[in-house]
Each structure stands twice: as structure tokens, then as C-alpha cells.
Protein backbone atom coordinates (compact mmCIF):
# COMPACT_ATOMS: atom_id res chain seq x y z
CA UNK A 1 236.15 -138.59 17.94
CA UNK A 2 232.85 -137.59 16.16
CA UNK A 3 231.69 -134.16 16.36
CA UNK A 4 228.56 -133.39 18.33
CA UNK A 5 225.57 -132.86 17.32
CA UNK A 6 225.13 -129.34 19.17
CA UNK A 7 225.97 -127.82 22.91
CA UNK A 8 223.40 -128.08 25.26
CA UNK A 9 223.10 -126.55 28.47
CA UNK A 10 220.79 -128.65 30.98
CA UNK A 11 219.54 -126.61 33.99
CA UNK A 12 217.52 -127.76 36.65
CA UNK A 13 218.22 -127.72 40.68
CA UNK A 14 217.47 -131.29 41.24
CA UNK A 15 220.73 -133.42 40.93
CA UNK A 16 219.23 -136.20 39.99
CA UNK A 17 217.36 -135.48 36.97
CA UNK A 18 220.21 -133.03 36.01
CA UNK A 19 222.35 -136.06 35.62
CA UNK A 20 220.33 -138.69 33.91
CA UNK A 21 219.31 -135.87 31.73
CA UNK A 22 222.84 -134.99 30.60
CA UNK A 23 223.81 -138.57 30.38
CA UNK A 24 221.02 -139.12 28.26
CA UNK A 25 221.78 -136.61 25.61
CA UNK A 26 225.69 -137.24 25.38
CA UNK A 27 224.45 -140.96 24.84
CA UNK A 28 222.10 -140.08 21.49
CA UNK A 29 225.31 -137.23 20.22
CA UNK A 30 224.91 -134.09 22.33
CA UNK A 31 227.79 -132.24 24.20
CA UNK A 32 226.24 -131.52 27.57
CA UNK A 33 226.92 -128.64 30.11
CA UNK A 34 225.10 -128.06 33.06
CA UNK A 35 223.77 -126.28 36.09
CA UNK A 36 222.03 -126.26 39.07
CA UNK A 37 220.75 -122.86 39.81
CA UNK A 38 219.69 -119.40 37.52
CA UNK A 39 222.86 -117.74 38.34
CA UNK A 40 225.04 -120.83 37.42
CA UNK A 41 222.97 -120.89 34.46
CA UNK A 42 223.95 -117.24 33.07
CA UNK A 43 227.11 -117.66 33.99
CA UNK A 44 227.67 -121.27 31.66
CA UNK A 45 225.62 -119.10 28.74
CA UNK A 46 228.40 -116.45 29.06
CA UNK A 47 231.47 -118.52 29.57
CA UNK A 48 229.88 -121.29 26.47
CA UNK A 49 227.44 -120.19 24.54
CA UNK A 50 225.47 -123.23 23.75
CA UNK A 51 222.99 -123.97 20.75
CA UNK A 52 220.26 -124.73 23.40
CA UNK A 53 219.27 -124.66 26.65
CA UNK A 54 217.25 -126.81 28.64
CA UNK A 55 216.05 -124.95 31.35
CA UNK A 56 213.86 -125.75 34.30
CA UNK A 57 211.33 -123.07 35.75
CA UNK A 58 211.86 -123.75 39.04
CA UNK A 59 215.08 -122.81 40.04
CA UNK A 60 216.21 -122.27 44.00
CA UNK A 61 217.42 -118.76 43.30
CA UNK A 62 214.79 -117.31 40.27
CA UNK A 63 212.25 -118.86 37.90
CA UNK A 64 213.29 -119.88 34.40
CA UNK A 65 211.36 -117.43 33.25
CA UNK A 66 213.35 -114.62 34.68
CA UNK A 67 216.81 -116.42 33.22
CA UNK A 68 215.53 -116.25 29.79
CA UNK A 69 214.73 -112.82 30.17
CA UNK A 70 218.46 -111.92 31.35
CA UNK A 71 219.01 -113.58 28.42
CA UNK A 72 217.25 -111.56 25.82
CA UNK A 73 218.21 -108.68 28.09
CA UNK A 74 221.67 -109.22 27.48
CA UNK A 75 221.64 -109.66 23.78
CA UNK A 76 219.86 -106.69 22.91
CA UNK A 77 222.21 -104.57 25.24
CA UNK A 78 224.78 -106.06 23.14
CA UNK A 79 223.22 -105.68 19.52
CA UNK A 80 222.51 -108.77 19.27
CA UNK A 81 218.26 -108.70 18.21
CA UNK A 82 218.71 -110.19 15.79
CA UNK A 83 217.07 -113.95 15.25
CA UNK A 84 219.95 -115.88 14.22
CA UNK A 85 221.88 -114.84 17.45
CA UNK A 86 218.99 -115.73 19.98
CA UNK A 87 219.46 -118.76 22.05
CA UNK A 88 216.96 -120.98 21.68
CA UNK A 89 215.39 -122.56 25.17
CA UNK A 90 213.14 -125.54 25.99
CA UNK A 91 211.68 -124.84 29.39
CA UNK A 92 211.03 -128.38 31.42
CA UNK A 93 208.79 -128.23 34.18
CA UNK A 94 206.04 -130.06 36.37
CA UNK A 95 203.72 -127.08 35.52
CA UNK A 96 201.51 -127.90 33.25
CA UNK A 97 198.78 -124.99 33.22
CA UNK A 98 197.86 -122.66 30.22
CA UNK A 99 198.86 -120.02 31.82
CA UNK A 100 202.53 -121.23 32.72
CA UNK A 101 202.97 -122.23 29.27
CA UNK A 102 201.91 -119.18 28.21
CA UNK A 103 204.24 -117.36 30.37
CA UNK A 104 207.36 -119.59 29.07
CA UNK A 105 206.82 -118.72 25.45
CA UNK A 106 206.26 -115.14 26.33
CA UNK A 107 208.68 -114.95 28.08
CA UNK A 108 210.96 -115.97 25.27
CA UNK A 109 211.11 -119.83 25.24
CA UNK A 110 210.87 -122.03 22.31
CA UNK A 111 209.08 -124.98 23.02
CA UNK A 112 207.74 -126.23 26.89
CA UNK A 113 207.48 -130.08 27.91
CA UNK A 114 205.86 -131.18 31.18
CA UNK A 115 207.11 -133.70 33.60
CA UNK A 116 206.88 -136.47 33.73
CA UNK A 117 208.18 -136.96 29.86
CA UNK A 118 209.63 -138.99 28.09
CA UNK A 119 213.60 -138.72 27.00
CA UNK A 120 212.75 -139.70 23.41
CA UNK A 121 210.23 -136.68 23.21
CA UNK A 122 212.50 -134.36 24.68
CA UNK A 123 215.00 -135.21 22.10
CA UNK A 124 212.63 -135.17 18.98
CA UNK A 125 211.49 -131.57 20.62
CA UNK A 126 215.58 -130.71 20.82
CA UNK A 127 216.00 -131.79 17.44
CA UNK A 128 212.88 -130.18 16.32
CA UNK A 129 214.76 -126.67 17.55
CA UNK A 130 217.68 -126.56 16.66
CA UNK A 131 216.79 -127.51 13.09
CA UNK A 132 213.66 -124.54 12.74
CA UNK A 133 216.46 -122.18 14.54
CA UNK A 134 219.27 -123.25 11.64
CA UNK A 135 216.87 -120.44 9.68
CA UNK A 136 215.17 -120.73 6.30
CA UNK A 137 217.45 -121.86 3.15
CA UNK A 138 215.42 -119.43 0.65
CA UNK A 139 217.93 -116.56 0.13
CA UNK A 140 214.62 -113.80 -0.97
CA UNK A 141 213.82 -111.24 0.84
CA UNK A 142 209.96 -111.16 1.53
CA UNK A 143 207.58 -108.39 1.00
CA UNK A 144 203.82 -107.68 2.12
CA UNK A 145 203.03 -104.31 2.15
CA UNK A 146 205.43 -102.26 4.62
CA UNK A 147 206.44 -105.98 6.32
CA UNK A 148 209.51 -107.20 4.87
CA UNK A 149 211.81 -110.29 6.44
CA UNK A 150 215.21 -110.84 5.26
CA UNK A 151 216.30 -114.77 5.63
CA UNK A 152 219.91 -114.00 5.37
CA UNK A 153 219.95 -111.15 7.74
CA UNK A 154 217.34 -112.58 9.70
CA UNK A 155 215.54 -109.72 10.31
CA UNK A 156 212.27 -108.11 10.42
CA UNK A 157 210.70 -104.34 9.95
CA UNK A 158 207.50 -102.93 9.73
CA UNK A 159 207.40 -99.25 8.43
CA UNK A 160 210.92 -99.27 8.75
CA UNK A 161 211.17 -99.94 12.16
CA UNK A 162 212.90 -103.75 13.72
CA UNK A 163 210.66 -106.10 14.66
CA UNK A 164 212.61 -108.54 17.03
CA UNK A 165 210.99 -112.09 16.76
CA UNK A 166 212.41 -115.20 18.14
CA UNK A 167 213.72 -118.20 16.00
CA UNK A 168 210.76 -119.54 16.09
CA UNK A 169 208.16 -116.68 15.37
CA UNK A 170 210.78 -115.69 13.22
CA UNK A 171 210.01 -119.12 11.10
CA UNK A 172 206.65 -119.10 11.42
CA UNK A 173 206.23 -115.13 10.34
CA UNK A 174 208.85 -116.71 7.36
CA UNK A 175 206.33 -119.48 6.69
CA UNK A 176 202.79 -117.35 6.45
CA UNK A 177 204.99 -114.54 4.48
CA UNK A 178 206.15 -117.76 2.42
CA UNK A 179 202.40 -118.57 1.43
CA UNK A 180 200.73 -114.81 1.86
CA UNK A 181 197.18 -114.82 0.79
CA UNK A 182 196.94 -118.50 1.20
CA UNK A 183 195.28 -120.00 4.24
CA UNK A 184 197.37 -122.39 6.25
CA UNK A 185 195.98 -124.98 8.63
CA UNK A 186 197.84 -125.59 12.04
CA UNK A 187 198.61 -129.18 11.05
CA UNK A 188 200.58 -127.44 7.91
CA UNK A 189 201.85 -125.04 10.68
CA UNK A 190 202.89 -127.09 13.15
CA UNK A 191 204.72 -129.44 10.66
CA UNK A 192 206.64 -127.37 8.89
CA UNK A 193 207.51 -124.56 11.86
CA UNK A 194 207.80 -127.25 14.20
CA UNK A 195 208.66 -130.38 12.33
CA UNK A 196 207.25 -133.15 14.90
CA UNK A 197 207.91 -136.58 13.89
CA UNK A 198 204.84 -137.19 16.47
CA UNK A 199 201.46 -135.15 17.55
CA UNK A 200 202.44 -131.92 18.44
CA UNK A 201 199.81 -129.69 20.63
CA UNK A 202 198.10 -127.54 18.20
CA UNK A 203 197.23 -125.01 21.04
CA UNK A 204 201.51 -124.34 20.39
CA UNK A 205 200.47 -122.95 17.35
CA UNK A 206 197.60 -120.56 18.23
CA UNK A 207 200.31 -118.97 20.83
CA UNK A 208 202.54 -118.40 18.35
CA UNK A 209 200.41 -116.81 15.78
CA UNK A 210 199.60 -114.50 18.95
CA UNK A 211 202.80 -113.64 19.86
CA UNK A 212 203.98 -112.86 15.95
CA UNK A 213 200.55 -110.76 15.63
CA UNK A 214 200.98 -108.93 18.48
CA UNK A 215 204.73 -107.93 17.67
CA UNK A 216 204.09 -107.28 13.58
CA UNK A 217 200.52 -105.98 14.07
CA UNK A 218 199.94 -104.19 16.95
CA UNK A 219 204.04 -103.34 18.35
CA UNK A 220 205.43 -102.07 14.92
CA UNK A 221 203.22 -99.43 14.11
CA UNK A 222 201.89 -100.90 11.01
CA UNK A 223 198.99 -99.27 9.40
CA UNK A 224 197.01 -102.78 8.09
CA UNK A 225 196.57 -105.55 9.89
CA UNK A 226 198.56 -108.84 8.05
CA UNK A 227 197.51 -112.00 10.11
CA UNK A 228 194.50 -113.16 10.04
CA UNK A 229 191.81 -115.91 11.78
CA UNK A 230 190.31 -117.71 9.15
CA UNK A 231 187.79 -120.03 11.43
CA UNK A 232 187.65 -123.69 11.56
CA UNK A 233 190.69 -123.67 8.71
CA UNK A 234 193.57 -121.79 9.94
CA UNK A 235 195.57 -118.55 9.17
CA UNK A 236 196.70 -116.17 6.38
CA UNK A 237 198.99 -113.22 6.21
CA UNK A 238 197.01 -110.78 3.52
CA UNK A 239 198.98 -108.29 1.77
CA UNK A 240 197.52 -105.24 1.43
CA UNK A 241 195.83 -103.77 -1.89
CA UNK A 242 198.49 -101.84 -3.90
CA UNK A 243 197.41 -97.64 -3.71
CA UNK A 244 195.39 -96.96 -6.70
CA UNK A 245 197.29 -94.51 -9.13
């Protein structure tokens, strides 16, 4: 029997799309749990663990947005901050305002699809996770200024203090630290943080690089700002000028 790809967990209250959804991704290689409600889906996350979670926002008993806060709730209660232990989540819903996706990736997910989609996007968008949240393969520890990411460790400070970033702001802080002092377009962005084999939103992009400034710039106490707009190209991280002596 081959061994699957990764362990999903597939949440959403209608039984229907629950179970062509599942079906679906044990088909393409998946091992696929599942559950109905916010409660059931804590509970399967406890007993299982999964790489990923597919998780609908509107749920009979909560919003998906207040599981995946239980979520990263629970795993800094237990020490566990850190990037390479946070599960990732693709939120599935009919909403499709700004504002709700805005919500889902503040709230802590990954990646947000509308319905109605299509099963061969979700899984390139799957796929696209779970390979950005396998971390980077560069071993060096990166430096600008008092910022300094560890790949191995997966983690983050800022004068000293945590910065707790998701998988993916964690790769995308990883790629600007990567090419500091260069300026990045989204496209280059988006295909390397995201990896779409098809047209990704840019507007993904510009949420993310507001997110990761908000938590490196303005939450970690750091003296110089890092990230910055360049306009009508993209974004750079700018180390700071080394103290004259």
C-alpha cells in the first residue's frame, strides 16, 4: 500500500460537499479525516494531528475563524510558536469579500478559496502548502540588522525578542531576508512563496507583506523599519546602515 501524500482534515457542516471533498483527495494520494462541526474539528486536530486542514468558515457551532484561533491558542499554551509546528489551514468558503479574506489570513489561515471552485485548484493550492510549510532547505541563519531568522529552528527575533510568524509569513519574511536590499516583484513573490502552477491573486501577496510588517516592524519593538513599498515594482527588506565607529 503506497504511503500518502499527507493527512488532511476536511471540515465543513454540509455532508455533501464534505464527502465528495474527501473522496476527491484520497483519489489524487491524500489520507482524509473529517468533520462536520468546529468542535468535531478540534477534537480530530487533537486526537490526529494532520499536515493540513481544510476548513470551512461557516460552521453550525463557530466560524472557522474562531477554530483556527483555538488552534494557535493551543500551541502557544503548549510551546509550540514555533513555525515548523503550526498547522497549516486552507479556509473554503462562499465568502468572497476583502474583508473576509482578510479576516481568514489574520486570523491565521494560509491560503482562502471561494466556492464555487474547482477540485483541481484546491489541490494545486494543497500542494502549494504543504510544500512552502516543508520550510526552506538553506541551513544559514539570516541577519539584517537586529532581525535574524533561523531556517533550522524556524524561528524569528527582533531585538531579541520571538517574533511568531506563520509558515507562510515565515517563508516569505525567509524570501525578502533571502534577497535584502533587492526589490522583489509580487510575481517573483507569489511564485516562489506560493509556488502556483496557475495565476495566483496578487492581492495574496500585498496581505502578506502586511501581516509580516506589522509583526517584524511595528509588534517586535524594532528600532528601523525593514520592509519596504517600492511603487509600481514591488518590495525590499533594507538592512540598516552599520553604526559608524
Amino acid at each position: 500500500m503506497e504511503t500518502p501524500e499527507a493527512r488532511l482534515l476536511v471540515v465543513d457542516d454540509e455532508p455533501n460537499i464534505r464527502e465528495l471533498l474527501s473522496a476527491s483527495l484520497r483519489f489524487v494520494g491524500f489520507h482524509v479525516d473529517s468533520a462536520g462541526t468546529g468542535a468535531e474539528a478540534l477534537a480530530a486536530v487533537a486526537r490526529q494531528r494532520p499536515d493540513l486542514v481544510v476548513l470551512d468558515v461557516m460552521l453550525p457551532d463557530t466560524d472557522g475563524f474562531a477554530v483556527v484561533g483555538r488552534l494557535r491558542e493551543e500551541a502557544g499554551r503548549h510551546g509550540r510558536a514555533a513555525a515548523d509546528d503550526h498547522i497549516p489551514v486552507l479556509f473554503l468558503t462562499a465568502r468572497d469579500g476583502v474583508e473576509d479574506k482578510i479576516s481568514g489570513l489574520t486570523a491565521g489561515g494560509d491560503d482562502y478559496v471561494t466556492k464555487p471552485f474547482s477540485l483541481e485548484e484546491l489541490i494545486a493550492r494543497i500542494r502549494a502548502i504543504l510544500r512552502r510549510t516543508g520550510g526552506p532547505t538553506d541551513d544559514g541563519r539570516l541577519v539584517a540588522g537586529d532581525l535574524e531568522l533561523d531556517p533550522v529552528g524556524h524561528q524569528v527575533t527582533r531585538a531579541g525578542r520571538p517574533v511568531s510568524l506563520s509558515p507562510t509569513e515565515f517563508k516569505l519574511l525567509a524570501y525578502l531576508m533571502a534577497n535584502a536590499d533587492r526589490v522583489v516583484s509580487k510575481i517573483q513573490i507569489l511564485d516562489h512563496v506560493w509556488a502556483y502552477d496557475f495565476g495566483g491573486d496578487l492581492s495574496i501577496v500585498e496581505s502578506y507583506i502586511s501581516y509580516v510588517r506589522r509583526k517584524v516592524d511595528s509588534g517586535a519593538g524594532g528600532a528601523v523599519k525593514l520592509i519596504h513599498t517600492v511603487r509600481g515594482v514591488g518590495y525590499v527588506l533594507r538592512r540598516p546602515p552599520q553604526p559608524q565607529h
